[in-house]
Protein backbone atom coordinates (compact mmCIF):
# COMPACT_ATOMS: atom_id res chain seq x y z
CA UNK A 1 0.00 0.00 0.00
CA UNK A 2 2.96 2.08 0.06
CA UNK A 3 1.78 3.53 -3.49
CA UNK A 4 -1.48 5.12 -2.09
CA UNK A 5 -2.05 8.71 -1.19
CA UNK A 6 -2.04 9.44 2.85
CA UNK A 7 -4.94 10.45 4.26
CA UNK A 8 -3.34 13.95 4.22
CA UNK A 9 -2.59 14.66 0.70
CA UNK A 10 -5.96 13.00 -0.59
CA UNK A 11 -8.01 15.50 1.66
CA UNK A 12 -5.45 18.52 0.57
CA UNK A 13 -6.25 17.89 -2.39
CA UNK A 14 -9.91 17.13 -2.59
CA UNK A 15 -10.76 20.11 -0.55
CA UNK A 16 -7.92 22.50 -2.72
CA UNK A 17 -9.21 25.74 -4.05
CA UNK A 18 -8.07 29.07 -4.86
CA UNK A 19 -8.51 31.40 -2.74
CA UNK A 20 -6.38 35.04 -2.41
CA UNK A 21 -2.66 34.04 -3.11
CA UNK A 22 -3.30 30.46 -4.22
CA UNK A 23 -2.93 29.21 -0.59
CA UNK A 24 -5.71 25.89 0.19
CA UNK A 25 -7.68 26.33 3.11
CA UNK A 26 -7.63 24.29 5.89
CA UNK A 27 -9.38 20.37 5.22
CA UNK A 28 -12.79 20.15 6.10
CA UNK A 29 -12.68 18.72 9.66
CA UNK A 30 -9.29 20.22 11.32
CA UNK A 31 -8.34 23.17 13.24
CA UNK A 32 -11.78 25.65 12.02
CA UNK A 33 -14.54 23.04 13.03
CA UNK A 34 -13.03 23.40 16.70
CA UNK A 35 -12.81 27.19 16.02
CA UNK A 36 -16.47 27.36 14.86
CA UNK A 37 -17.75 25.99 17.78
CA UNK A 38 -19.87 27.66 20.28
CA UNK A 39 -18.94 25.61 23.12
CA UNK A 40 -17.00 22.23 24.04
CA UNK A 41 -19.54 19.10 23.88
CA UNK A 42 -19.87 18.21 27.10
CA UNK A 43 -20.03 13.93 27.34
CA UNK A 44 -20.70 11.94 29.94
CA UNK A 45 -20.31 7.89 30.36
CA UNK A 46 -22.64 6.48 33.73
CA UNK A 47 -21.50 2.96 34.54
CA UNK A 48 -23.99 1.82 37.08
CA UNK A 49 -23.62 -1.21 39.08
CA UNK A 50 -20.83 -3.63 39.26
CA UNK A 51 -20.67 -4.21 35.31
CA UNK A 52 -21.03 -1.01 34.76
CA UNK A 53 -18.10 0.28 37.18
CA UNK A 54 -16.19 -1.95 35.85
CA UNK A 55 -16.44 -1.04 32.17
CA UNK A 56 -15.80 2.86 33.68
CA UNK A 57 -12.75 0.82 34.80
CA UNK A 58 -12.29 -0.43 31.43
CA UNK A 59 -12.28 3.39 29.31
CA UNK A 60 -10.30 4.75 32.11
CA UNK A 61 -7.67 2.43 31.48
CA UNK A 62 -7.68 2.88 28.15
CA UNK A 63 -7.44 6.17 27.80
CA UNK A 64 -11.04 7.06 26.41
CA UNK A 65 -10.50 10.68 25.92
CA UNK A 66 -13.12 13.88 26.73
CA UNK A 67 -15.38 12.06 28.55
CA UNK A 68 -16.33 12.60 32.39
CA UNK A 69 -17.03 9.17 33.85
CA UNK A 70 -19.41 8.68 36.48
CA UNK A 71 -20.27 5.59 38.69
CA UNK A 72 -23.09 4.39 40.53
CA UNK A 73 -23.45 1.45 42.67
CA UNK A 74 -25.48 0.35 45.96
CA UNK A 75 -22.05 -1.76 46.35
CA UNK A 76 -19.83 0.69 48.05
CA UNK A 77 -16.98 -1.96 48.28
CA UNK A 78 -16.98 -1.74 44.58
CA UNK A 79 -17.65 1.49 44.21
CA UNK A 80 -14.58 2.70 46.49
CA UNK A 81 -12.28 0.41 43.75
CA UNK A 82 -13.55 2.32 40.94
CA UNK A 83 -11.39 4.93 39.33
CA UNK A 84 -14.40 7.23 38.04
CA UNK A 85 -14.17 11.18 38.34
CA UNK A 86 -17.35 10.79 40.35
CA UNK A 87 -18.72 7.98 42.80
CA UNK A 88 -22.47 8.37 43.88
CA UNK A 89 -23.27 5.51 46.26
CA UNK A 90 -27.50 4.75 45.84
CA UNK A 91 -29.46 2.76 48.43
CA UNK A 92 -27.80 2.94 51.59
CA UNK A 93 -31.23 2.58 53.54
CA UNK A 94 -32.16 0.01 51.32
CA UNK A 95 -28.92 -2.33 50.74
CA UNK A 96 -27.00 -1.09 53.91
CA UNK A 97 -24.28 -0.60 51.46
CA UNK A 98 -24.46 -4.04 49.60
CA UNK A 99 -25.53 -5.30 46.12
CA UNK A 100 -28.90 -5.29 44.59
CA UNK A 101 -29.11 -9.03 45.09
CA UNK A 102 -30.15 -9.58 41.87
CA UNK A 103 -33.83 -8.05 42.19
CA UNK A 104 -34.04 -4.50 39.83
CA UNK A 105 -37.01 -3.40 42.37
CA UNK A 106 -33.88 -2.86 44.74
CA UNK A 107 -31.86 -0.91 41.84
CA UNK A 108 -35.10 1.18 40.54
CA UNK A 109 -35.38 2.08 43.95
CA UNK A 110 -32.52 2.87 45.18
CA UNK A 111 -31.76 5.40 42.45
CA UNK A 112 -35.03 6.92 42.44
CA UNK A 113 -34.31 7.78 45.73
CA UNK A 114 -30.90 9.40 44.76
CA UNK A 115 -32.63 11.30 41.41
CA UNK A 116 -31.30 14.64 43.20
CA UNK A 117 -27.81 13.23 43.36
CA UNK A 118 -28.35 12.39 39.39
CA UNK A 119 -29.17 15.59 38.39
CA UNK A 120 -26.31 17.50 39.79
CA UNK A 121 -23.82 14.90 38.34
CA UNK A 122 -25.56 15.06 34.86
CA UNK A 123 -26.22 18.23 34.54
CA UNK A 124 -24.92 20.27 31.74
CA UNK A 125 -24.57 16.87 29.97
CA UNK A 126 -25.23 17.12 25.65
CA UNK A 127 -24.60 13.47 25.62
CA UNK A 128 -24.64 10.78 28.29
CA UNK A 129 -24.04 7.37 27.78
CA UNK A 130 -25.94 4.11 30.01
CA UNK A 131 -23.76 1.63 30.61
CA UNK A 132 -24.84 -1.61 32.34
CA UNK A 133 -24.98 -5.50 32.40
CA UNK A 134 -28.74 -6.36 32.52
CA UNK A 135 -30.23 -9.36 34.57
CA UNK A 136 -29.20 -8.33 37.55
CA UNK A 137 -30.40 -5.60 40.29
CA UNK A 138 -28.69 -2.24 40.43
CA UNK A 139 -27.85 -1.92 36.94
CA UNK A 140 -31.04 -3.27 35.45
CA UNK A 141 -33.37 -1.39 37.70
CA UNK A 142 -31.22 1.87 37.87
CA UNK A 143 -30.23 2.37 34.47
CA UNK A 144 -33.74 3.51 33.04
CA UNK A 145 -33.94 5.94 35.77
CA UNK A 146 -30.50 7.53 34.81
CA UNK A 147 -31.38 7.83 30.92
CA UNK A 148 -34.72 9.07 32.06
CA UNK A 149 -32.84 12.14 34.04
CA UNK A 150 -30.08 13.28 31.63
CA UNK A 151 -33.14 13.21 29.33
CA UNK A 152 -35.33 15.37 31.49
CA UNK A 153 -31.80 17.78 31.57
CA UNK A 154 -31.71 17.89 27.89
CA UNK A 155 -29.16 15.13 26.78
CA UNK A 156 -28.99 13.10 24.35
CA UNK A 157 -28.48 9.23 25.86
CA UNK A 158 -27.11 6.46 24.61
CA UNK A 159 -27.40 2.99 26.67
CA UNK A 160 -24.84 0.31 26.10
CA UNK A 161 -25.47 -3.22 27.65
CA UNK A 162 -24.93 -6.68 27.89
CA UNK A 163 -27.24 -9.46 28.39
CA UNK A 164 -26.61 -12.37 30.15
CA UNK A 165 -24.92 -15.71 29.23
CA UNK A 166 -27.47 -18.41 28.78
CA UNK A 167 -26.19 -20.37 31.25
CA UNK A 168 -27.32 -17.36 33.78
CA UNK A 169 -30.74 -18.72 33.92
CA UNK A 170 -34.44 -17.82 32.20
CA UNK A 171 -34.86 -15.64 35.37
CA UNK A 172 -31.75 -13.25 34.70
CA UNK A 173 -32.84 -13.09 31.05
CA UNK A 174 -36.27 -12.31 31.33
CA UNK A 175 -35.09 -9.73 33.72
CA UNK A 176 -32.59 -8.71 31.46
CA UNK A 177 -34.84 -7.98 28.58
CA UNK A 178 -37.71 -6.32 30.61
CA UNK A 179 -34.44 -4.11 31.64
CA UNK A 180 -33.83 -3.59 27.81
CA UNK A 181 -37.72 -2.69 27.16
CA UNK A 182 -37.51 0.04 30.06
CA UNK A 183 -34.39 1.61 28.78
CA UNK A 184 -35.85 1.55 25.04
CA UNK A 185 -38.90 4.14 26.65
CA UNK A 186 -36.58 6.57 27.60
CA UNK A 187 -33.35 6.28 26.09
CA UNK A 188 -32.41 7.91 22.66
CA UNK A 189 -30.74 4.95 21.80
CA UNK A 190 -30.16 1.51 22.97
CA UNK A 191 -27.25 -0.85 22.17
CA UNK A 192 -27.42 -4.26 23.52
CA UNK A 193 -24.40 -7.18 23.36
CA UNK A 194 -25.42 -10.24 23.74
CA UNK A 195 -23.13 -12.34 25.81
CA UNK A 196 -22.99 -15.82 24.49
CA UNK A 197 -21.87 -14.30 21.06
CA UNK A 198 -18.02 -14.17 23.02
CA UNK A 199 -18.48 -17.84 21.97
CA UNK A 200 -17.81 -16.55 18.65
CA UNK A 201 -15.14 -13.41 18.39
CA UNK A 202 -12.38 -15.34 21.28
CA UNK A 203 -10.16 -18.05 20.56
CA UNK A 204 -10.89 -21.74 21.53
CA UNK A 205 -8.26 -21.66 24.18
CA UNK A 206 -8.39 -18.11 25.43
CA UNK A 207 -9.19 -17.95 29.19
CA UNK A 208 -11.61 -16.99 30.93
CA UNK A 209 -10.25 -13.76 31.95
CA UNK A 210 -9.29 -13.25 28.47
CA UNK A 211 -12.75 -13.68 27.28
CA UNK A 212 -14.10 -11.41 29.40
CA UNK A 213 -11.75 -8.44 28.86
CA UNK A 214 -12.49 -8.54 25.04
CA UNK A 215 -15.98 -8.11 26.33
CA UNK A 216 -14.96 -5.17 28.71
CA UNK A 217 -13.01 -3.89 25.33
CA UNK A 218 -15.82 -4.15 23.03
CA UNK A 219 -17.83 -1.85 25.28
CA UNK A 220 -15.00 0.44 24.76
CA UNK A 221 -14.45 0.53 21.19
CA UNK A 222 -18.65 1.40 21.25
CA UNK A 223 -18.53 4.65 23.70
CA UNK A 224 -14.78 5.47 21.78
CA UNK A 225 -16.25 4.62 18.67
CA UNK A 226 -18.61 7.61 19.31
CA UNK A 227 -16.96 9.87 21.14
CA UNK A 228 -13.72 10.08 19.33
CA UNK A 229 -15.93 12.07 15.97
CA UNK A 230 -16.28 14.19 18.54
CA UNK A 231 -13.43 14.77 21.09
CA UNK A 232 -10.29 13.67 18.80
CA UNK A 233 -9.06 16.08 16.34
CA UNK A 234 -9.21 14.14 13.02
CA UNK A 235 -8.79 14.22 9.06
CA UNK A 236 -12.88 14.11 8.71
CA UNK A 237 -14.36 15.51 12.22
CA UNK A 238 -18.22 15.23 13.24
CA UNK A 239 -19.59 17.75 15.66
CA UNK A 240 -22.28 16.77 18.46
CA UNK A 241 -24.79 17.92 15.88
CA UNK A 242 -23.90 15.14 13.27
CA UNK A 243 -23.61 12.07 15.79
CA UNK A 244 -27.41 13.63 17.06
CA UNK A 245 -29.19 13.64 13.57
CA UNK A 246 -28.34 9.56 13.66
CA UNK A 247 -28.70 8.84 17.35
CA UNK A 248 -31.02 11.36 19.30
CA UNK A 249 -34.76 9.30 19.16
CA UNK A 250 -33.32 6.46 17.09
CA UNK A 251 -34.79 3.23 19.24
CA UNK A 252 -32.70 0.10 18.67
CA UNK A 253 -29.31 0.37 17.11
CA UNK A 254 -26.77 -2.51 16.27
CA UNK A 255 -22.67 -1.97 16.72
CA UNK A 256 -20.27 -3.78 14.92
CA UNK A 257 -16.70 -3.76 15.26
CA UNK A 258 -14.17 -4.76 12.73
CA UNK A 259 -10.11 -4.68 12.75
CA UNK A 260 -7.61 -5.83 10.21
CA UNK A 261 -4.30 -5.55 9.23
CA UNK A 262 -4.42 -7.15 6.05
CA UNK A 263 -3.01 -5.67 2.56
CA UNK A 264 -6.58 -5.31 2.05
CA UNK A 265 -7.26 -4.21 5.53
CA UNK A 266 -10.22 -1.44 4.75
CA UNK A 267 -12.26 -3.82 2.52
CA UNK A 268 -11.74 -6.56 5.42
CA UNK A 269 -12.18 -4.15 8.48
CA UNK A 270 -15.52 -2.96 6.89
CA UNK A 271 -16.94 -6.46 6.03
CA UNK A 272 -15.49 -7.96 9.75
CA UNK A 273 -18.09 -4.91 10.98
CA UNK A 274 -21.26 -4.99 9.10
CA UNK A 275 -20.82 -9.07 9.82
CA UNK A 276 -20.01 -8.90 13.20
CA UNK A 277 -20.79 -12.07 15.47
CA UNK A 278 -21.76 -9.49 18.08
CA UNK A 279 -24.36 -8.06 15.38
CA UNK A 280 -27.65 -10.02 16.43
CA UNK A 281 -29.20 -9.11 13.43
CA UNK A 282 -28.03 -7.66 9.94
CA UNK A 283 -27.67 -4.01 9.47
CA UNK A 284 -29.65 -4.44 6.02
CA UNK A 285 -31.76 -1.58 5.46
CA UNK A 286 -30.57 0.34 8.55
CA UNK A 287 -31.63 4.18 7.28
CA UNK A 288 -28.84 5.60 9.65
CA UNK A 289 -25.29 4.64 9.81
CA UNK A 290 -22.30 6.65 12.48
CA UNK A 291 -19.07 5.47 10.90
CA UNK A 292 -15.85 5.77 12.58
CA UNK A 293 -12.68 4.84 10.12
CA UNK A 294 -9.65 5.09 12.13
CA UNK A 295 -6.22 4.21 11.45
CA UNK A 296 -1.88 5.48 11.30
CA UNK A 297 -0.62 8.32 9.23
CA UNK A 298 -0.68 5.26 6.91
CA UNK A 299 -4.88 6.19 6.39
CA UNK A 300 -5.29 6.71 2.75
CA UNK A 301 -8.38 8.46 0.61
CA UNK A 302 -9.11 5.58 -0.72
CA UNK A 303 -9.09 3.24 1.93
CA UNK A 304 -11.70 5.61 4.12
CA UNK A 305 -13.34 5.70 0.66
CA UNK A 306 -13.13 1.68 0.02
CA UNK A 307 -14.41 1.20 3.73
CA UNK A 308 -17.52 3.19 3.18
CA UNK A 309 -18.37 2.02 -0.10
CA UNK A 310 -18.40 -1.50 1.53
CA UNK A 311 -20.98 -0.39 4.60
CA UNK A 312 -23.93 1.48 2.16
CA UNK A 313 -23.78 -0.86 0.58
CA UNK A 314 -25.49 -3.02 3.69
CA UNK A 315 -27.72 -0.31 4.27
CA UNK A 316 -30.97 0.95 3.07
CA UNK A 317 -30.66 3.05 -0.71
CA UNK A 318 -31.89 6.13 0.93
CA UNK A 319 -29.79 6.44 4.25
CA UNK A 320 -28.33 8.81 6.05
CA UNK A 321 -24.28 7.90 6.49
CA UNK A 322 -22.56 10.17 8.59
CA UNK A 323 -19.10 9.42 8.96
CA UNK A 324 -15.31 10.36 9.99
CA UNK A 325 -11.90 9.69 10.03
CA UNK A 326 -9.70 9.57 12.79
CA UNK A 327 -5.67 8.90 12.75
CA UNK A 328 -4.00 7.19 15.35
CA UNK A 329 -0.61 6.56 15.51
CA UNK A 330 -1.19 3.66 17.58
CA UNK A 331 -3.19 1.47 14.53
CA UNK A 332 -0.13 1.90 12.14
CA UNK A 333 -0.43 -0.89 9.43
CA UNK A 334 -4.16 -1.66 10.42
CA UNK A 335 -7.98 -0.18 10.27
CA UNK A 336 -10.71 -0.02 12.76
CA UNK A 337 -14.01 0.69 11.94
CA UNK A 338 -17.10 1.31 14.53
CA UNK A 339 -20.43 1.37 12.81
CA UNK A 340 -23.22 2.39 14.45
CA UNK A 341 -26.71 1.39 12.61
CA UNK A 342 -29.95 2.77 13.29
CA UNK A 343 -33.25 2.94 11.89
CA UNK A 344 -34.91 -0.32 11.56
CA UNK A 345 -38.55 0.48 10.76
CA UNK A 346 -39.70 1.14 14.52
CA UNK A 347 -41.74 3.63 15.65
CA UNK A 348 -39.35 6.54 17.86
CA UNK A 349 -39.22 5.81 21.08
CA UNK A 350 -39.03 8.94 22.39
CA UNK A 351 -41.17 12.20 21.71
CA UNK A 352 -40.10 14.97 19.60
CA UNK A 353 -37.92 17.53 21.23
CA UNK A 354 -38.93 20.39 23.25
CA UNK A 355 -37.58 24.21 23.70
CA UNK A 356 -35.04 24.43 26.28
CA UNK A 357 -33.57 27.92 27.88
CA UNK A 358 -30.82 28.86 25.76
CA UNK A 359 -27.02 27.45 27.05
CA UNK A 360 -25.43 26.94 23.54
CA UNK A 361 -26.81 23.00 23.66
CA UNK A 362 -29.06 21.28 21.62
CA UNK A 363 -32.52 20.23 23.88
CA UNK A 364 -33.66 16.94 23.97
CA UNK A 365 -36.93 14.73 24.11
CA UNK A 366 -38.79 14.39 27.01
CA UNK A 367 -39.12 10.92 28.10
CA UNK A 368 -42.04 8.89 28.79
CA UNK A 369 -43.56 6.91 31.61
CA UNK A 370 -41.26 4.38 32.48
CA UNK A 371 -42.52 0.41 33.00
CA UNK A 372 -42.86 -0.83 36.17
CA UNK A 373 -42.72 -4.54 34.76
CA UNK A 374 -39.49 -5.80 36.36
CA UNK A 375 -39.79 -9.37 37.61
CA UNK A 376 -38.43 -9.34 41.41
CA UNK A 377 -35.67 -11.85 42.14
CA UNK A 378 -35.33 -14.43 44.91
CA UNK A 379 -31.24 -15.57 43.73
CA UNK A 380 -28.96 -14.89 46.60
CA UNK A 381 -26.77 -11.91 46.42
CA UNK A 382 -23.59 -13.42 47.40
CA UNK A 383 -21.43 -14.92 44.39
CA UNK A 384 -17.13 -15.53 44.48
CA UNK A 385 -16.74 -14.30 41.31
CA UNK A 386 -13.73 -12.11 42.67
CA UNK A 387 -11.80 -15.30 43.54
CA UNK A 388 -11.09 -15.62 39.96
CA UNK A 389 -10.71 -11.50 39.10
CA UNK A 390 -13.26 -11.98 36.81
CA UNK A 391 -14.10 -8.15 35.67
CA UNK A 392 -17.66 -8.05 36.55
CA UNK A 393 -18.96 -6.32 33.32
CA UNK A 394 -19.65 -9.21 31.68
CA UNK A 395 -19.53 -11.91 34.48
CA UNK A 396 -21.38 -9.87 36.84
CA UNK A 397 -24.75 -8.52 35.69
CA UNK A 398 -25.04 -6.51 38.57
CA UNK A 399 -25.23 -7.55 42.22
């Protein structure tokens, strides 16, 4: 590939004019979209209960840039072991300062009891994403409650969660999807990974720990996926405004993931995404796509070009692709691509928005009643899962 155009001089050149002394402006995406911007987007990722903390745990780690992370847990033993910029313990009347055990009547409660606490942490929020594992108590039962409050603010949220493995039981997955249903009436947008499909993107022999930290990463790439268009200066930037015209109302979405470092790396990365075994259906006929092409200095035109040919091409004739590109030195010799699908036929979940005092943000959709269908729980709370340093995202659904 060492004959293709960088990413640089295919963007110089596709975005060259004349204009005074001959000199191009800048590329569409660089230093004057920052400049032309009225304020800073302000982001915010809520992991809430013990799979949740732990993916906070996860993006802090990583190095998930321009995000303020915020966990919430009725566990204060693992609250006080997460590294979030804020901790807000829920439930101390109700748990005494332990899990959920496994009920979400515990978790709905307990953070409807805290809502004040919510809204100071979420406040001045454009975007907040819901992370949890559903099937469990705190996360399942508190997670509706904390999309339903950044909404009321004026965000726009974004809930990211895991069900449970099959092996967890027909309680913890009924649970799990009446978790999913709540979030759905309230949330802009809801992303769910199913478990068991780990089967499928880990190697035979990979361990256990192994498996589950891909899981922790794939939760990751999803939030960074996002919030990268928006934080990260890059080649192609998005603004908060893009990533809302595909995401703010938008019901169920699918995310797929795909890597490669092969000479034909962008054709591959783009095909490993739109088939990914963590898609559980196709992205066919999705009418919005959020595409993320990131990659070295090494990023050529027509790679980011290739890559997006390959994803409409899954999606419906008429839809809305919004897309960027992002360079990172790390990814020298290889291309990852996030893809966000939405738009699937179902009616919005969420009402249109309403006028909000000016503060240089966009306002947000009021949400609706939430369901009080959540199945209560009899499983015990107490599990050893720490023996093993399991990280609880996956493993742990929420105590």
């Amino acid at each position: 590939m060492a004959d293709r155009p960088s990413m640089k001089d295919g963007l110089s050149e596709l975005f060259r004019r004349t204009d005074g002394g001959g000199a191009p402006p800048d590329p569409v995406g660089l230093e004057g979209s920052v400049r032309g911007r009225p304020y800073v987007t302000t982001i915010k990722v809520v992991g809430i209960g013990g799979a949740g903390t732990n993916a906070v745990n996860r993006m802090v780690d990583s190095g998930v840039k321009g995000v303020e992370f915020i966990a919430i847990n009725t566990d204060v033993q693992q609250l006080d072991v997460c590294d979030a910029d804020v901790k807000i313990h829920i439930g101390q009347e109700i748990t005494h300062g332990l899990g959920g055990g496994a009920d979400p009547a515990v978790g709905r409660e307990a953070m409807e009891v805290s809502r004040d606490q919510l809204k100071t942490a979420l406040r001045g929020a454009d975007l907040v994403f819901v992370t949890a594992g559903e099937g469990g108590g705190t996360g399942t039962g508190g997670a509706p409650v904390v999309a339903q409050v950044a909404g009321e603010l004026g965000a726009v949220t974004i809930a990211i969660v895991t069900k449970p493995f099959g092996f967890e039981g027909n309680r913890r997955a009924r649970q799990a999807l009446q978790g999913i249903e709540a979030l759905r009436a309230v949330a802009d947008t809801v992303i769910s990974i199913p478990n068991d499909r780990l089967l499928d993107v880990v190697e035979r022999n990979a361990s256990v720990v192994e498996a589950f930290r891909h899981a922790d990463d794939i939760l990751r790439q999803g939030v960074q996926g996002i919030t990268d268009l928006i934080t990260v200066p890059g080649l192609i930037n998005l603004d908060f405004a893009d990533v809302r015209t595909i995401v703010q109302g938008a019901g169920t979405a699918l995310l797929g993931i795909g890597v490669s470092g092969e000479e034909d790396r962008a054709h591959a990365a783009a095909d490993m995404a739109i088939h990914s075994p963590l898609l559980e259906t196709s992205i066919e006929g999705a009418s919005g796509l959020l595409l993320n092409i990131t990659g070295g200095e090494d990023l050529s035109l027509f790679e980011v070009n290739e890559a997006a040919g390959v994803i409409s091409e899954a999606a419906a004739d008429d839809a809305n692709i919004i897309f960027g590109a992002v360079v990172d030195k790390a990814l020298e010799g290889r291309i990852a691509i996030t893809v966000v699908a939405t738009g699937f036929g179902e009616e919005a979940r969420r009402p249109e928005p309403t006028p909000r005092p000016p503060q240089g943000r966009v306002p947000a959709p009021r949400p609706g009643s939430r369901p009080e269908s959540e199945v209560r729980a009899d499983e015990p709370a107490g599990r050893d899962d720490h023996v093993l340093d399991i990280p609880s995202f996956v493993h742990q659904p929420d105590e």
